[in-house]
PDB file of N, CA and C in Angstrom:
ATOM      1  N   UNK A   1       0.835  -1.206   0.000  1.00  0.00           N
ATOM      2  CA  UNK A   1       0.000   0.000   0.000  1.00  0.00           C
ATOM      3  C   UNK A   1       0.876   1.266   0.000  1.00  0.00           C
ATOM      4  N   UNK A   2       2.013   0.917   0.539  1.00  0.00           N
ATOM      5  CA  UNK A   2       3.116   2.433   0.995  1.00  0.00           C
ATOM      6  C   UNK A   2       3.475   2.743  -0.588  1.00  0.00           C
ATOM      7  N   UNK A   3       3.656   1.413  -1.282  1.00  0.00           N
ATOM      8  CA  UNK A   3       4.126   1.554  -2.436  1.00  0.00           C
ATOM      9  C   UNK A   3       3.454   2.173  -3.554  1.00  0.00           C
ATOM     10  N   UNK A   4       2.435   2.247  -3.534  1.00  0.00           N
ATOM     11  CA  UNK A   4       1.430   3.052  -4.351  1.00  0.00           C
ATOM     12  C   UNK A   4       1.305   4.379  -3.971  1.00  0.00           C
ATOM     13  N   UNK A   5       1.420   4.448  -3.128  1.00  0.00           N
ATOM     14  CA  UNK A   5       1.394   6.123  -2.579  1.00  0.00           C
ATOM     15  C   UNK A   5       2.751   6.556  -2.789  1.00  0.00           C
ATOM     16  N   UNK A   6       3.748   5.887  -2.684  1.00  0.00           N
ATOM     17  CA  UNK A   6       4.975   6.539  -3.171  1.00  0.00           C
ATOM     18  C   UNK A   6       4.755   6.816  -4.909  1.00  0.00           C
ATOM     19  N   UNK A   7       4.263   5.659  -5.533  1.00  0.00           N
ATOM     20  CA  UNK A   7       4.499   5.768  -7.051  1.00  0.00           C
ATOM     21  C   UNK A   7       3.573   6.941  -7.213  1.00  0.00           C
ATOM     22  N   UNK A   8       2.485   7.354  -6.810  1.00  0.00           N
ATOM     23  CA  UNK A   8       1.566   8.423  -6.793  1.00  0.00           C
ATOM     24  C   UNK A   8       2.474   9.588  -6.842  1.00  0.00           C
ATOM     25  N   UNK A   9       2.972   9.929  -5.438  1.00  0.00           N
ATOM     26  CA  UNK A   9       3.771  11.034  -5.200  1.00  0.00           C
ATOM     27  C   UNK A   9       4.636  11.254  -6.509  1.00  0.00           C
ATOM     28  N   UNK A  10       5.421  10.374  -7.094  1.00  0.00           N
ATOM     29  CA  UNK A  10       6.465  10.186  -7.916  1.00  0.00           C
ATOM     30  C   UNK A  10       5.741  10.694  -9.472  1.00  0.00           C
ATOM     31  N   UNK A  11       4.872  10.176  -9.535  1.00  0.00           N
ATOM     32  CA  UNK A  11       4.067  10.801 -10.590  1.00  0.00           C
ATOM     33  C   UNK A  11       3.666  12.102 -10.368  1.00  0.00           C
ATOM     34  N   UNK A  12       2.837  11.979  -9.682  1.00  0.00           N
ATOM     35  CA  UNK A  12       2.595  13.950  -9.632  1.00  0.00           C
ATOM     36  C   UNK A  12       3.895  14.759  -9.342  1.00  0.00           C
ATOM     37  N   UNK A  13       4.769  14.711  -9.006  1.00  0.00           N
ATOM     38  CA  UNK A  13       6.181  15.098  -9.643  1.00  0.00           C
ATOM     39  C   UNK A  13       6.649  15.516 -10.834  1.00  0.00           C
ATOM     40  N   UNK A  14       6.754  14.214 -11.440  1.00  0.00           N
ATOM     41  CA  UNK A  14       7.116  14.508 -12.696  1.00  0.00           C
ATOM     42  C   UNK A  14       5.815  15.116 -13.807  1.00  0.00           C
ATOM     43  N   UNK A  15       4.466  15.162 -13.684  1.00  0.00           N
ATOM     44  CA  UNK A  15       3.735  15.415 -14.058  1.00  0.00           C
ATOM     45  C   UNK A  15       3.951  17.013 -13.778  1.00  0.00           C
ATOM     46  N   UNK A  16       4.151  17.120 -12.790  1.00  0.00           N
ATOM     47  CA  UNK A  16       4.282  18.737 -12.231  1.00  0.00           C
ATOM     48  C   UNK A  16       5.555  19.416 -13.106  1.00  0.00           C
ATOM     49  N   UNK A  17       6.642  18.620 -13.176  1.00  0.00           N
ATOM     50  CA  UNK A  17       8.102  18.944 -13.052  1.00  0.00           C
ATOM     51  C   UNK A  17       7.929  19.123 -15.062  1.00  0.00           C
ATOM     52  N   UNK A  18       6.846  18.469 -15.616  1.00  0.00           N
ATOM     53  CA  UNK A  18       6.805  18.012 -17.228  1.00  0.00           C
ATOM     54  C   UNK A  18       5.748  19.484 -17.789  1.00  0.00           C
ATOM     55  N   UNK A  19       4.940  19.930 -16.845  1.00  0.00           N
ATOM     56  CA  UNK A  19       4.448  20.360 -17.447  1.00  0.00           C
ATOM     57  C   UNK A  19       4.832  22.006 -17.184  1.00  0.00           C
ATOM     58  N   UNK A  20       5.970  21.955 -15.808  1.00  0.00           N
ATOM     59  CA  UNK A  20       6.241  23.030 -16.000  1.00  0.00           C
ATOM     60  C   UNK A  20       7.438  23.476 -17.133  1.00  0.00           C
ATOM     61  N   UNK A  21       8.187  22.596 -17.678  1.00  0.00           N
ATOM     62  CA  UNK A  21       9.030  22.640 -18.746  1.00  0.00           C
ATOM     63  C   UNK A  21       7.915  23.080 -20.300  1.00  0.00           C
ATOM     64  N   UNK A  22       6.892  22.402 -20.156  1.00  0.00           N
ATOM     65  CA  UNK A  22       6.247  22.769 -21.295  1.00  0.00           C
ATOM     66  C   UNK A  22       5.557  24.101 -21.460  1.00  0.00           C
ATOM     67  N   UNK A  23       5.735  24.645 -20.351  1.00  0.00           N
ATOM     68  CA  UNK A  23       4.922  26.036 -20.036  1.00  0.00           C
ATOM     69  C   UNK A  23       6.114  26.784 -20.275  1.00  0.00           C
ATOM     70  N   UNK A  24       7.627  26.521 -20.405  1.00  0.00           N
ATOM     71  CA  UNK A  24       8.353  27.188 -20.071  1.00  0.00           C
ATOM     72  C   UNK A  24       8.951  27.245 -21.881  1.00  0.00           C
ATOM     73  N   UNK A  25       9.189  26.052 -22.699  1.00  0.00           N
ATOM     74  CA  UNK A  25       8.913  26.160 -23.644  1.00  0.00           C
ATOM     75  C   UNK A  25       8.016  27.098 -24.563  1.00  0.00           C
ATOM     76  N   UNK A  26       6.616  26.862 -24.707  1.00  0.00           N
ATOM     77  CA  UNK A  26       5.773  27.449 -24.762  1.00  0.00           C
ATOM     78  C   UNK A  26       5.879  29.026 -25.131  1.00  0.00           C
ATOM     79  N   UNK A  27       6.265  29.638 -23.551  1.00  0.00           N
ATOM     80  CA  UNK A  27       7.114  31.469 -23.913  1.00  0.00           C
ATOM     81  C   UNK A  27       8.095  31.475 -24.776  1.00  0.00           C
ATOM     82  N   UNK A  28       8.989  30.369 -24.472  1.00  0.00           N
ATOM     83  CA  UNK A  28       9.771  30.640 -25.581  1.00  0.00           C
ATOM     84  C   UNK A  28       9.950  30.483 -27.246  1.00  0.00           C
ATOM     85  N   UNK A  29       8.740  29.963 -27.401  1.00  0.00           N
ATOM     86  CA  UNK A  29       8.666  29.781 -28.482  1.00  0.00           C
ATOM     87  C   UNK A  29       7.848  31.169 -29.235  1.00  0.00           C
ATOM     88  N   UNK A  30       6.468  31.437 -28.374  1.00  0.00           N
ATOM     89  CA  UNK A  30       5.712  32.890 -28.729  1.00  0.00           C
ATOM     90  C   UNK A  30       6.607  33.627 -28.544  1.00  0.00           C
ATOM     91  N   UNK A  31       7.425  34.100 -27.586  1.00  0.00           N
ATOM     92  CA  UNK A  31       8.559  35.286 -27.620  1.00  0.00           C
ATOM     93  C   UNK A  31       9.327  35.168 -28.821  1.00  0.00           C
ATOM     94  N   UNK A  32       9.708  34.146 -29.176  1.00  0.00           N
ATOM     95  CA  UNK A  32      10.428  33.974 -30.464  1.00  0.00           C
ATOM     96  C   UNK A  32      10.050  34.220 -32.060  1.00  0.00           C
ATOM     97  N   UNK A  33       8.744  34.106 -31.698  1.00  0.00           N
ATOM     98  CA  UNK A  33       7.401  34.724 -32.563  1.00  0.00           C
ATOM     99  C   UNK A  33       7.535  35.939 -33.095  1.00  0.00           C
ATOM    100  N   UNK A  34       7.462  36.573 -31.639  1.00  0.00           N
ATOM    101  CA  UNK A  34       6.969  37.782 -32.109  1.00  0.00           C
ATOM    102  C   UNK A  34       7.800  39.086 -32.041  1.00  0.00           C
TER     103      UNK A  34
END
């Protein structure tokens, strides 16, 4: 059971950690735009 809640944690991590790279991308690509 501990183990699922770790893999949880571990996911919303990288889910967090993925989508803030894509947000960060993202500016840089419209800044590059325009």
């Amino acid at each position: 059971m501990a183990k699922i809640a770790e893999n949880q944690l571990m996911y919303n991590a990288t889910l967090r950690m993925l989508a803030h790279k894509f947000r960060g991308l993202k500016s840089a690509i419209a800044e590059g735009r325009s």
